[in-house]
C-alpha atoms as a PDB file:
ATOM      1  CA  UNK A   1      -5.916 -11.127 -18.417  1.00  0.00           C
ATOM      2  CA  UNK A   2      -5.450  -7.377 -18.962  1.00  0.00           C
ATOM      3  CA  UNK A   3      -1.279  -6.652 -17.950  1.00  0.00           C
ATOM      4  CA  UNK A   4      -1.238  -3.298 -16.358  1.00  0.00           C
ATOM      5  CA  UNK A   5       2.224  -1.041 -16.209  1.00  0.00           C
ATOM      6  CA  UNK A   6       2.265   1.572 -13.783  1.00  0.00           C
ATOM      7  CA  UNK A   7       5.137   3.975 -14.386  1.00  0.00           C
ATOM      8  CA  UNK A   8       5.184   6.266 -11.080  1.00  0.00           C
ATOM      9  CA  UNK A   9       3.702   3.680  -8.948  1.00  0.00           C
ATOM     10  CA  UNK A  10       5.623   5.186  -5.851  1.00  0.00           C
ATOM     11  CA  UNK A  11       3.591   8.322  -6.219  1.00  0.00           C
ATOM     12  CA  UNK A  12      -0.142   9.553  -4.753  1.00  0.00           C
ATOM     13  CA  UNK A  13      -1.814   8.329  -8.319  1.00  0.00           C
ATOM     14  CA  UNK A  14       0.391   5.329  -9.086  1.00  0.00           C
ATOM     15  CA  UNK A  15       0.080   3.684  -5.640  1.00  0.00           C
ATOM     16  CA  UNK A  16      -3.519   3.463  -5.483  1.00  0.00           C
ATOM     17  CA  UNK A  17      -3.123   2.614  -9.203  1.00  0.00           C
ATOM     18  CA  UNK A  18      -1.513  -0.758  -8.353  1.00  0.00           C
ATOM     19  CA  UNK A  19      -3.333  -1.106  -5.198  1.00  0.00           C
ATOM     20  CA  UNK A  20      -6.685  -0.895  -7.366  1.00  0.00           C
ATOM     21  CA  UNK A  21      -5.203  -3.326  -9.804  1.00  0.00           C
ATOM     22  CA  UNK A  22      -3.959  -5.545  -7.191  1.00  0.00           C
ATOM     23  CA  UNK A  23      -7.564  -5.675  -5.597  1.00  0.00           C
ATOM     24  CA  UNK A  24      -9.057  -6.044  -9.171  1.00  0.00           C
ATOM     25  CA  UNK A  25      -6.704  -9.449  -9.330  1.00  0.00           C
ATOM     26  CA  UNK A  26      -5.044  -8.144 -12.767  1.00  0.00           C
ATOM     27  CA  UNK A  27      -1.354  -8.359 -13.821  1.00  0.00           C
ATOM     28  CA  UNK A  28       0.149  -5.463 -12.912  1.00  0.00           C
ATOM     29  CA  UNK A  29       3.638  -3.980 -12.655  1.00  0.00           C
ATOM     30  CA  UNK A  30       4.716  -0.621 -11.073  1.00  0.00           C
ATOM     31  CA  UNK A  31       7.909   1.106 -11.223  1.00  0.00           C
ATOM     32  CA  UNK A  32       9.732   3.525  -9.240  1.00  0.00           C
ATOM     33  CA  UNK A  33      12.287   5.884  -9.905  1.00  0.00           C
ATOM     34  CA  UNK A  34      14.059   7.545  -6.553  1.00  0.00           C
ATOM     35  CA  UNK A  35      11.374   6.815  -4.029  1.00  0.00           C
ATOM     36  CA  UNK A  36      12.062   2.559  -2.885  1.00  0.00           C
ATOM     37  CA  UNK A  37       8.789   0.789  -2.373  1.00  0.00           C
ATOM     38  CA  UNK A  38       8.114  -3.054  -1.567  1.00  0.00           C
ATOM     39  CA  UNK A  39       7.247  -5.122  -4.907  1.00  0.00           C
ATOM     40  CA  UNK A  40       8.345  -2.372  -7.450  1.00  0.00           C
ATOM     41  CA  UNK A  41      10.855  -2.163 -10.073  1.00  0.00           C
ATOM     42  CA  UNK A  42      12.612   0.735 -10.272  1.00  0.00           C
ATOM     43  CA  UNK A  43      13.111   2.759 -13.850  1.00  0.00           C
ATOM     44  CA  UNK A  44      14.466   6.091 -14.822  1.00  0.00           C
ATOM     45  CA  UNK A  45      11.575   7.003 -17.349  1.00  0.00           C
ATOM     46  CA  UNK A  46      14.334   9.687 -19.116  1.00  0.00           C
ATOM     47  CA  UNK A  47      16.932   5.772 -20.070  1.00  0.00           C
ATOM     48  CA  UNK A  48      15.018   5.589 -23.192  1.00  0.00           C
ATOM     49  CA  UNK A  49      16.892   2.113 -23.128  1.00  0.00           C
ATOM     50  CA  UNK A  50      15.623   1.134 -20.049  1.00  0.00           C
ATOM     51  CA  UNK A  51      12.111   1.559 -20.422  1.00  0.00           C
ATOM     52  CA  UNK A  52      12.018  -0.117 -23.849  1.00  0.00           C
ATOM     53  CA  UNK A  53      13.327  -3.144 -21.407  1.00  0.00           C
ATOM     54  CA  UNK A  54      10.159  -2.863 -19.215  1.00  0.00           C
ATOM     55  CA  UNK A  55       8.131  -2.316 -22.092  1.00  0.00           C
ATOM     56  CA  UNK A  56       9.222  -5.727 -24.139  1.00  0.00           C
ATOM     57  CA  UNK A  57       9.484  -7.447 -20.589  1.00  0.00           C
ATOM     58  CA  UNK A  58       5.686  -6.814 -20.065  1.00  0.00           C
ATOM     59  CA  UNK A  59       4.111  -6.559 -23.001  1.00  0.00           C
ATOM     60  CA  UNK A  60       1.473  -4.237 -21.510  1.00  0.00           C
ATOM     61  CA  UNK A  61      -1.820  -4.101 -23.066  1.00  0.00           C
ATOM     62  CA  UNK A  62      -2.657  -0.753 -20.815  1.00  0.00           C
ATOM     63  CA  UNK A  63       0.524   1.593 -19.539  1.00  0.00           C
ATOM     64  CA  UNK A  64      -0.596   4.558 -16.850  1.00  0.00           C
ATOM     65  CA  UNK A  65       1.915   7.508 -17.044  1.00  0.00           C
ATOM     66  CA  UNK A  66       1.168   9.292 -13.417  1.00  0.00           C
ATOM     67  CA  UNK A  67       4.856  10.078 -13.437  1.00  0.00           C
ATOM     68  CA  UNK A  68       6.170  13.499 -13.489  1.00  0.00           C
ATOM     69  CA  UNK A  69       7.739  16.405 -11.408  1.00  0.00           C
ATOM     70  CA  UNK A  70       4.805  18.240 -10.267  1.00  0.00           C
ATOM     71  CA  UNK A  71       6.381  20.963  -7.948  1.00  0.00           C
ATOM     72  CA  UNK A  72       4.918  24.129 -10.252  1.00  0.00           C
ATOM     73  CA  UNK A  73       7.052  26.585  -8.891  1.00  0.00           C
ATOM     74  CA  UNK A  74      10.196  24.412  -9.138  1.00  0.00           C
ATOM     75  CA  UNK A  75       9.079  23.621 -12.943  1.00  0.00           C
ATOM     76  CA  UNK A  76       8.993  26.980 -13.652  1.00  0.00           C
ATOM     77  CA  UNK A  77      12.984  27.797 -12.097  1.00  0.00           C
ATOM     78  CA  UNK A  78      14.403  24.901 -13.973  1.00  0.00           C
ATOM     79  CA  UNK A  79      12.312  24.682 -17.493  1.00  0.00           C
ATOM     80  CA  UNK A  80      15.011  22.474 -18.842  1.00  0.00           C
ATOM     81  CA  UNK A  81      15.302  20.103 -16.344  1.00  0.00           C
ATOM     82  CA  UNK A  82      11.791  19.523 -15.224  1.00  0.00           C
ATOM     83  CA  UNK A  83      11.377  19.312 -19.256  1.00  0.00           C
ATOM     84  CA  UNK A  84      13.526  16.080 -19.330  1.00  0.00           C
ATOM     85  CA  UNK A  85      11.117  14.486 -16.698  1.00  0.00           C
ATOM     86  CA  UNK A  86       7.492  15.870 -18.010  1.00  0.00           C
ATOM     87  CA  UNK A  87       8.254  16.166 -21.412  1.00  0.00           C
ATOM     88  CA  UNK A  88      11.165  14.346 -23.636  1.00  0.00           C
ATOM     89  CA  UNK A  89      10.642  11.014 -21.543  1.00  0.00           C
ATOM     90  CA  UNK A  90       6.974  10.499 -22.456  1.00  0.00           C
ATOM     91  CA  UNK A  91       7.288  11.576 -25.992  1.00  0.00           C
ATOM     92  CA  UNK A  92      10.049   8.592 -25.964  1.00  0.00           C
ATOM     93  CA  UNK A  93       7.295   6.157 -24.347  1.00  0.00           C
ATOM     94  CA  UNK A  94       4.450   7.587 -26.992  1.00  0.00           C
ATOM     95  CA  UNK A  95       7.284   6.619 -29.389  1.00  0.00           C
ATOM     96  CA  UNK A  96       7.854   3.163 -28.081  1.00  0.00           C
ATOM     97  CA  UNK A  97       3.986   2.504 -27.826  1.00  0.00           C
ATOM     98  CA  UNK A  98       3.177   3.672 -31.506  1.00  0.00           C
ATOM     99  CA  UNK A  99       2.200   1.034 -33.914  1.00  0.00           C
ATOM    100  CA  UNK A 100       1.350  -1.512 -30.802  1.00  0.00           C
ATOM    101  CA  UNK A 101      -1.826  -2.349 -29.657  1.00  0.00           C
ATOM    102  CA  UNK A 102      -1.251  -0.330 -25.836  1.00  0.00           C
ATOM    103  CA  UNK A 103      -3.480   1.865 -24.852  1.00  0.00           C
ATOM    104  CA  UNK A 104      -1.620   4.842 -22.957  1.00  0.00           C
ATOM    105  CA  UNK A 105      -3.175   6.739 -20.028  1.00  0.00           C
ATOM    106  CA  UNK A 106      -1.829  10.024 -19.362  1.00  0.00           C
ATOM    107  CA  UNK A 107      -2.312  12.225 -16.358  1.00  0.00           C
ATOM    108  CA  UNK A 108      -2.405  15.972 -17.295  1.00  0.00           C
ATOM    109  CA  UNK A 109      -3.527  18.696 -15.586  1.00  0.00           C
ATOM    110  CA  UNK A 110      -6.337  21.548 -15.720  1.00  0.00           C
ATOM    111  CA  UNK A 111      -3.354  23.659 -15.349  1.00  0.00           C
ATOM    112  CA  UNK A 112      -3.358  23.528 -19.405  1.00  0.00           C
ATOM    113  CA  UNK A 113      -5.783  26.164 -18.472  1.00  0.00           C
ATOM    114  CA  UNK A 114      -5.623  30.136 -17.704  1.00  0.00           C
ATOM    115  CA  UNK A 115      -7.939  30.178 -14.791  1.00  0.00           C
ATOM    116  CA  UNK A 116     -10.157  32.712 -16.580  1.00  0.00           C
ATOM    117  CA  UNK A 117     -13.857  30.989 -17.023  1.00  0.00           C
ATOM    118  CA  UNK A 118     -13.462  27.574 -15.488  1.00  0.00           C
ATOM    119  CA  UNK A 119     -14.127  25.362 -14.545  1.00  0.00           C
ATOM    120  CA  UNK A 120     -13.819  23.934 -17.706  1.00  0.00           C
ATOM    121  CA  UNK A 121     -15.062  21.056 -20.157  1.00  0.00           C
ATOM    122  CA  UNK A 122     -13.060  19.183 -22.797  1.00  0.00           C
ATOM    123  CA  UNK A 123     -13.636  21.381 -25.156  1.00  0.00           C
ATOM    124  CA  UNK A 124     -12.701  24.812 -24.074  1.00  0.00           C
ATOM    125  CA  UNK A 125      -9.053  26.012 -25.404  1.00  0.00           C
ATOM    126  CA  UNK A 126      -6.109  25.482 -23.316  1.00  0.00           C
ATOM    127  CA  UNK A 127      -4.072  28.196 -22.592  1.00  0.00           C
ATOM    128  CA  UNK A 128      -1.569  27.566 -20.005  1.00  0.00           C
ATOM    129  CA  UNK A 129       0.221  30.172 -18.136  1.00  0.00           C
ATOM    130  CA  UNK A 130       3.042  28.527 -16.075  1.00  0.00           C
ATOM    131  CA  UNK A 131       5.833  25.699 -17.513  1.00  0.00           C
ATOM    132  CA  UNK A 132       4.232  22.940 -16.093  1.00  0.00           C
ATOM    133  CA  UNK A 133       0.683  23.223 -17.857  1.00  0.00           C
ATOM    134  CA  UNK A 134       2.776  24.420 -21.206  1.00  0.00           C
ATOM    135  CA  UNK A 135       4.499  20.965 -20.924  1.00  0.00           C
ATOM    136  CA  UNK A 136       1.317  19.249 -20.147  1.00  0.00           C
ATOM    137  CA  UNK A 137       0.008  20.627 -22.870  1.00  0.00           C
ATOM    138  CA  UNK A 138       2.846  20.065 -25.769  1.00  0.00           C
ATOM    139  CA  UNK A 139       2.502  15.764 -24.167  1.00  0.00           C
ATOM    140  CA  UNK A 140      -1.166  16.244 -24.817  1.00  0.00           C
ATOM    141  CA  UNK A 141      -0.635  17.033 -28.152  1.00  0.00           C
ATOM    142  CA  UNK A 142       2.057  14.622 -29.099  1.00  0.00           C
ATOM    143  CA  UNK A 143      -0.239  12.249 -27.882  1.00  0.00           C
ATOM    144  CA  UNK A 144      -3.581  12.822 -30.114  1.00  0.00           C
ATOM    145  CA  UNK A 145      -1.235  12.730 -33.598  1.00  0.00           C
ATOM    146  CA  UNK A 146       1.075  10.061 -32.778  1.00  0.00           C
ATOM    147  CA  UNK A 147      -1.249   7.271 -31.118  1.00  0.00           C
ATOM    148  CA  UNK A 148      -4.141   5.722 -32.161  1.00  0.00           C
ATOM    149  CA  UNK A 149      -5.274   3.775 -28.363  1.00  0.00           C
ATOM    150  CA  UNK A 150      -4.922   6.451 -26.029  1.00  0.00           C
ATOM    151  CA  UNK A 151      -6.921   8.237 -23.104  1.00  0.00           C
ATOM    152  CA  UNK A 152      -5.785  11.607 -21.575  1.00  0.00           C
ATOM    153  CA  UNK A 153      -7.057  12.128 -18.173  1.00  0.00           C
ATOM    154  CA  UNK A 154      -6.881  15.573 -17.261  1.00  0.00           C
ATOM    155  CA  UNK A 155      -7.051  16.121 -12.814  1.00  0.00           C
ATOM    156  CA  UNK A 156      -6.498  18.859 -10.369  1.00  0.00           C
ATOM    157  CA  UNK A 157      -6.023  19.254  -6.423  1.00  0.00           C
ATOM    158  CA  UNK A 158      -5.467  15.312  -6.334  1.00  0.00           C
ATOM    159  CA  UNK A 159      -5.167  14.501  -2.463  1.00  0.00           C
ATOM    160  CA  UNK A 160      -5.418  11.410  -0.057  1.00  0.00           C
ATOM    161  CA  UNK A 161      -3.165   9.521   2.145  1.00  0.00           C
ATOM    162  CA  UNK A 162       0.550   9.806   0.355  1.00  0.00           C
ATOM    163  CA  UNK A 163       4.331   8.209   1.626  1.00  0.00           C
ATOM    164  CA  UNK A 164       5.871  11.544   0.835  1.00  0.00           C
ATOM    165  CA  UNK A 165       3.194  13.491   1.997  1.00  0.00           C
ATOM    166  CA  UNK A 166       3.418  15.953  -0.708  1.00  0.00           C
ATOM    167  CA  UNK A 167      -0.410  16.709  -1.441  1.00  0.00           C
ATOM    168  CA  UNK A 168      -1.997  19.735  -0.210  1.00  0.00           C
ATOM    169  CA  UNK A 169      -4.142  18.083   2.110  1.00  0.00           C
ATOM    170  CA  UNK A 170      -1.599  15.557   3.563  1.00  0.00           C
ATOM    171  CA  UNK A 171       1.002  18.564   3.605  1.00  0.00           C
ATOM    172  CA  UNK A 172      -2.000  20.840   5.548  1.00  0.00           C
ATOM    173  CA  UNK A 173      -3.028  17.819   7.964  1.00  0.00           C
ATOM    174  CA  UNK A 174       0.632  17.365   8.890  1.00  0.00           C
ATOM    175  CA  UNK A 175       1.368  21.318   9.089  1.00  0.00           C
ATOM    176  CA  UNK A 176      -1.600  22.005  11.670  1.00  0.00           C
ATOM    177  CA  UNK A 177      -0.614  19.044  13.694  1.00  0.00           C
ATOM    178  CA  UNK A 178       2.448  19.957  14.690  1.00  0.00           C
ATOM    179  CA  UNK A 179       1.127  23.464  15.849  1.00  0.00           C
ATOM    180  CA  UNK A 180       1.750  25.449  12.763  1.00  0.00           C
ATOM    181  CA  UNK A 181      -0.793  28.598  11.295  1.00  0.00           C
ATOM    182  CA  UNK A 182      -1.731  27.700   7.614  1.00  0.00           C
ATOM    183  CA  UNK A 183      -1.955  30.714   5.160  1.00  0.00           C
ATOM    184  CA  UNK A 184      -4.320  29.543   2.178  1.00  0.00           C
ATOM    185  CA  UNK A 185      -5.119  30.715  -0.997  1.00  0.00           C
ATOM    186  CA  UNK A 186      -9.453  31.856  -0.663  1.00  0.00           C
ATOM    187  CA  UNK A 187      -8.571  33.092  -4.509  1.00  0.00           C
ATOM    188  CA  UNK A 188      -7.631  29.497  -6.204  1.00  0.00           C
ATOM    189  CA  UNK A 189     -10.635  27.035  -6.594  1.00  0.00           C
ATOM    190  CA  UNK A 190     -10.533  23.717  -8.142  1.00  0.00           C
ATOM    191  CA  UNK A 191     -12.345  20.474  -8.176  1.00  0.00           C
ATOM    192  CA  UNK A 192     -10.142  17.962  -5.122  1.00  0.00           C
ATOM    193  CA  UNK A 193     -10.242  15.084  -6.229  1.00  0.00           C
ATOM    194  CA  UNK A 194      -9.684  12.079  -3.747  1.00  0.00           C
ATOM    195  CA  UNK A 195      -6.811   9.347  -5.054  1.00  0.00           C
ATOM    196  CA  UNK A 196      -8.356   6.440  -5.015  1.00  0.00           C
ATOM    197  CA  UNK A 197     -11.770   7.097  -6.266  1.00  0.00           C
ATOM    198  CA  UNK A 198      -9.641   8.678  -9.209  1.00  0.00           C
ATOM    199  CA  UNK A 199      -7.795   5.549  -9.587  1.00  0.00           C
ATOM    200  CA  UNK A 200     -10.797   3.570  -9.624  1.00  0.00           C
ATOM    201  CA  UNK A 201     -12.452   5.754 -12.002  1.00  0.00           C
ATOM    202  CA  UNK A 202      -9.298   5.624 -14.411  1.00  0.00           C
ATOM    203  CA  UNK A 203      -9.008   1.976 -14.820  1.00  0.00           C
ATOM    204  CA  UNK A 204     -13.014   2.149 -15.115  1.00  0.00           C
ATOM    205  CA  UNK A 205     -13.012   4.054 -18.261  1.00  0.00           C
ATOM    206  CA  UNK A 206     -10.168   1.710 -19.336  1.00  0.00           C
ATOM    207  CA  UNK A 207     -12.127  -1.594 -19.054  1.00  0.00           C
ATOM    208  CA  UNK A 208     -15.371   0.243 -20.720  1.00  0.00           C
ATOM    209  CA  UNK A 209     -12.746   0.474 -23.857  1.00  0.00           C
ATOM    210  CA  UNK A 210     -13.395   4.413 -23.313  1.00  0.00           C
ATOM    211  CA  UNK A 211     -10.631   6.810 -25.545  1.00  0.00           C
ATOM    212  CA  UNK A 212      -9.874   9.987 -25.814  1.00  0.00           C
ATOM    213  CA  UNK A 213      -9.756  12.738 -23.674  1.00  0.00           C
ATOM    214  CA  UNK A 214     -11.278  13.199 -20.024  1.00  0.00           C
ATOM    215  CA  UNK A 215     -11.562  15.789 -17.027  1.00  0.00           C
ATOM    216  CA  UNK A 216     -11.441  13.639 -14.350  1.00  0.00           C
ATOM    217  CA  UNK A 217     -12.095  15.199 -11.088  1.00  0.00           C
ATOM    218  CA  UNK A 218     -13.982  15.316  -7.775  1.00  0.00           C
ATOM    219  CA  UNK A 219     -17.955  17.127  -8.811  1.00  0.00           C
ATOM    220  CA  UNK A 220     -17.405  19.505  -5.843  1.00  0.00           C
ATOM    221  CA  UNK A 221     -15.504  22.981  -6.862  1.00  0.00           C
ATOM    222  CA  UNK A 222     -13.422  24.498  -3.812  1.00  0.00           C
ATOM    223  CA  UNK A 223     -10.846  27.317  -3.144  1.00  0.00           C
ATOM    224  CA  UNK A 224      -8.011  26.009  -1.432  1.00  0.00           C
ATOM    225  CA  UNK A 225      -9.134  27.569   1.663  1.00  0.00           C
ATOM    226  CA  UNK A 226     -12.631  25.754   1.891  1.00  0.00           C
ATOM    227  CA  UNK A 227     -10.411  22.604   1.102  1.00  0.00           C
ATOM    228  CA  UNK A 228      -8.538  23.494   3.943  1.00  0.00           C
ATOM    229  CA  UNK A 229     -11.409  24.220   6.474  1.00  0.00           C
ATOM    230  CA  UNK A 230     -13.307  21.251   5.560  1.00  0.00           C
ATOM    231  CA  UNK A 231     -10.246  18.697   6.467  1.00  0.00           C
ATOM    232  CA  UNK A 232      -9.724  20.216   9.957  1.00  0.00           C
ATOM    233  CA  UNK A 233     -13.423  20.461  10.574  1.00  0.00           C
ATOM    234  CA  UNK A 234     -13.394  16.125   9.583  1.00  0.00           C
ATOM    235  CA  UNK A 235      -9.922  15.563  10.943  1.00  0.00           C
ATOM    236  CA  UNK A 236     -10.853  17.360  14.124  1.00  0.00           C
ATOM    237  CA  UNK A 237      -8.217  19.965  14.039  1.00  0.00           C
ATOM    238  CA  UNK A 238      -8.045  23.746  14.612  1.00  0.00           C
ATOM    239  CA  UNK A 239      -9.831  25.789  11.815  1.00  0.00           C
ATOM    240  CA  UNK A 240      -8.791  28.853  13.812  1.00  0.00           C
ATOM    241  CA  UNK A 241      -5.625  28.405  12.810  1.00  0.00           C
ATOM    242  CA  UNK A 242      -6.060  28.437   9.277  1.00  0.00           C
ATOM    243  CA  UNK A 243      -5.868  31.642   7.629  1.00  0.00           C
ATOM    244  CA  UNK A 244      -7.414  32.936   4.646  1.00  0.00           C
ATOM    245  CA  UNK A 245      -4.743  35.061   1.952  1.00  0.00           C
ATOM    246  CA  UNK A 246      -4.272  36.515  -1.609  1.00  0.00           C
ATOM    247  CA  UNK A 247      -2.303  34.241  -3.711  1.00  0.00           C
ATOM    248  CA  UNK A 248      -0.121  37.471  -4.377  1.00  0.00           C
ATOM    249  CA  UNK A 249       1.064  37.519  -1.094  1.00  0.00           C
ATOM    250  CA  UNK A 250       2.281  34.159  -1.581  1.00  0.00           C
ATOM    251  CA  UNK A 251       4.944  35.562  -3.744  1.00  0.00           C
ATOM    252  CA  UNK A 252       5.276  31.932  -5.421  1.00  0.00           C
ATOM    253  CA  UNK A 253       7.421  31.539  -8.659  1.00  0.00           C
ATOM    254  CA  UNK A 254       4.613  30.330 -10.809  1.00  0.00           C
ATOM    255  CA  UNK A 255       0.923  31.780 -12.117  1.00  0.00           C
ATOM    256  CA  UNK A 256      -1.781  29.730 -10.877  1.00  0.00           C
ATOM    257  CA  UNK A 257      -4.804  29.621 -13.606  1.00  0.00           C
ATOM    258  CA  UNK A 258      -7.235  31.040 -10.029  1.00  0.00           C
ATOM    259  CA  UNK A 259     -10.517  30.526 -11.545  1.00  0.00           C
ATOM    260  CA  UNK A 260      -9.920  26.775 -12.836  1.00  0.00           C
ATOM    261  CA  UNK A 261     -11.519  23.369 -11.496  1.00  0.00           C
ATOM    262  CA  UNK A 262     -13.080  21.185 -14.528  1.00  0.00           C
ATOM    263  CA  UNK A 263     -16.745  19.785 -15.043  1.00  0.00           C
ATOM    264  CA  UNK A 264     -16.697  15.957 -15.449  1.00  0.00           C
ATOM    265  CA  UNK A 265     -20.051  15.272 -17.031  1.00  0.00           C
ATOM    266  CA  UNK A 266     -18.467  13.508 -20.194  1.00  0.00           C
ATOM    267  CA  UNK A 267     -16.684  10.795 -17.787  1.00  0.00           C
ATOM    268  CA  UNK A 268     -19.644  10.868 -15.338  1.00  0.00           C
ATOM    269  CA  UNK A 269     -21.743   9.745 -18.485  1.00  0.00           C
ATOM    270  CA  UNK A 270     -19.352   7.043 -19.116  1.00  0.00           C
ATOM    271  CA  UNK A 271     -19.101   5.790 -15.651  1.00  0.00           C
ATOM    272  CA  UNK A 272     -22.690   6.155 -14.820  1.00  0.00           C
ATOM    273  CA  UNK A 273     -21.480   8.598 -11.825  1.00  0.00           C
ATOM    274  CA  UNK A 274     -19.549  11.565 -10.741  1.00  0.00           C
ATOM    275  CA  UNK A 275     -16.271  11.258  -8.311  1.00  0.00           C
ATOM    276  CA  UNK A 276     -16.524  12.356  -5.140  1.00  0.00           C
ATOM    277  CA  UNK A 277     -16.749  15.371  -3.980  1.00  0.00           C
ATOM    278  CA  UNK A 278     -13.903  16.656  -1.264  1.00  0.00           C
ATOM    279  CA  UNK A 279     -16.337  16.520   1.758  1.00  0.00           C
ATOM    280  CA  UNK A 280     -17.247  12.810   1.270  1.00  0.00           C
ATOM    281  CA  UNK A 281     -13.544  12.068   0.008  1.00  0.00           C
ATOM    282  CA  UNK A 282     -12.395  13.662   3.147  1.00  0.00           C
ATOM    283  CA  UNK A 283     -14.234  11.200   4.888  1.00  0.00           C
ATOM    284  CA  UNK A 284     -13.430   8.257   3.246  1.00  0.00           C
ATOM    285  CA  UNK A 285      -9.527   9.574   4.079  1.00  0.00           C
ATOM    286  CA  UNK A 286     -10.241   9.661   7.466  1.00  0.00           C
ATOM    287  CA  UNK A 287     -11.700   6.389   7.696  1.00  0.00           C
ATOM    288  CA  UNK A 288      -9.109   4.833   6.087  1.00  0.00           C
ATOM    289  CA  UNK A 289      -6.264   5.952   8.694  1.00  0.00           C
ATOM    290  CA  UNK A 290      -4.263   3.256   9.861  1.00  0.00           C
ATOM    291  CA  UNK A 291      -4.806   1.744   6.513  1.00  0.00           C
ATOM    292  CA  UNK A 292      -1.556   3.278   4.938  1.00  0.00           C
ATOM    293  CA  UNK A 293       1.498   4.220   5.665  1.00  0.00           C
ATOM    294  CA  UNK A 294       2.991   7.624   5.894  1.00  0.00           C
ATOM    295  CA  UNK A 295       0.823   9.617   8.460  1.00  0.00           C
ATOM    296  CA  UNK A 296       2.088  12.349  10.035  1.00  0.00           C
ATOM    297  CA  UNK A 297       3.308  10.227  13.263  1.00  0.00           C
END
């Protein structure tokens, strides 16, 4: 039997990691760091010490690396910091992987990306114009010269059903609920890609021995502000109160890359079809209320 470690299992991606695992009847263990959840074992992925413990303890024959700070504009404020998280600790887990048989899934980002002529494919250049898809990027790398079993999964505007209700759509749902006016980019776009069908998908390509390096993302391309009409149109909430802006006049720390998204053929040929696309994953969100914790009651 294939053992699975999870490291960020009490995230969006990890959770339905280990739920998809968990489902699939495989050994798996998930880890936490600040975030407590039921049947998880928490680690501090920047104790080199203590994640060459997990490591030896489970003898993984697949590790999933969803972990990282993700807020882009608090990346960019505290390079440093954020680079202890997103960068030195998984160079120390490529490091304590190399010369093993694991294969090492890595979640990047199509924010390795400038936003000029997306979406993109595998092969276009990266060029990343904010901190957090420069250290995306510099983990990418370390990855392709330093392991030989590897697959880098590269995703964007991940959303579904989420404890800390930190993805866009969770954070939108929640926002309009309680009566607020949404102000939404109409000038990012990017492919949403719905959690679990992305978790399914990754552990997919892993038991069709697939390697290398993937965009993995929903088929259908979006601005945030479609995004954001089609969940109150299939959540039944107010589209009048969602508002259409520049990102400039968000003022936010960070560049986004505004003309990004990815094209997922490569994967889709692999997995014999494409994820799905935000209006269908939208639906399969709302049918699945009650299902998980951490609505916005």
């Amino acid at each position: 039997m294939r053992r699975e470690l999870v490291i960020g299992a009490s995230g969006l991606i990890g959770s339905y990691l280990v739920r998809d695992a968990k489902q699939a009847g495989a050994a798996v263990t998930g880890t936490y760091c600040t975030q407590r959840m039921p049947g998880l074992r928490r680690l501090d992925i920047t104790a080199e010490r203590a994640v060459a413990e997990v490591l030896e303890h489970v003898q993984p024959s697949v590790v999933y690396l969803p972990a990282a700070r993700p807020g882009v504009d608090w990346v960019e404020e505290h390079p440093e910091e954020s680079a202890s998280v997103n960068v030195t600790a998984p160079l120390r887990i490529i490091r304590l992987l190399e010369g093993t048989d694991g294969t090492l899934v890595y979640y990047s980002s199509d924010y390795v990306f400038d936003g000029r002529d997306g979406p993109y494919v595998e092969a276009d250049e990266p060029n990343p114009v904010n901190e957090y898809g420069r250290q995306k990027l510099a983990v990418e790398r370390a990855i392709k010269e330093r392991l030989g079993n590897w697959l880098i999964l590269r995703v964007t505007v991940v959303y579904g059903w989420e404890r800390r209700r930190k993805n866009f759509v969770h954070r939108a749902m929640c926002h309009l609920r309680s009566g607020g006016v949404l102000e939404v980019p109409a000038d990012q776009f990017g492919n949403p890609t719905y959690a679990p069908d992305l978790a399914s998908a990754s552990r997919d390509l892993v038991g069709r021995n697939a390697r290398g390096l993937f965009h993995l993302a929903g088929e259908a391309r979006a601005s945030r502000y479609e995004l954001a009409l089609e969940m109150a149109r299939v959540f039944g909430l107010p589209c009048d109160r969602i508002r259409p802006v520049a990102t400039s006049s968000l003022q936010q720390r960070a560049k986004r890359p505004m003309n990004a998204g990815m094209i997922g053929t490569k994967a889709q040929d692999v997995l014999g079809a494409p994820l799905l696309g935000y209006p269908e994953g939208l639906r399969r969100m709302r049918e699945q209320r009650g299902m998980r914790r951490g609505d916005c009651d």
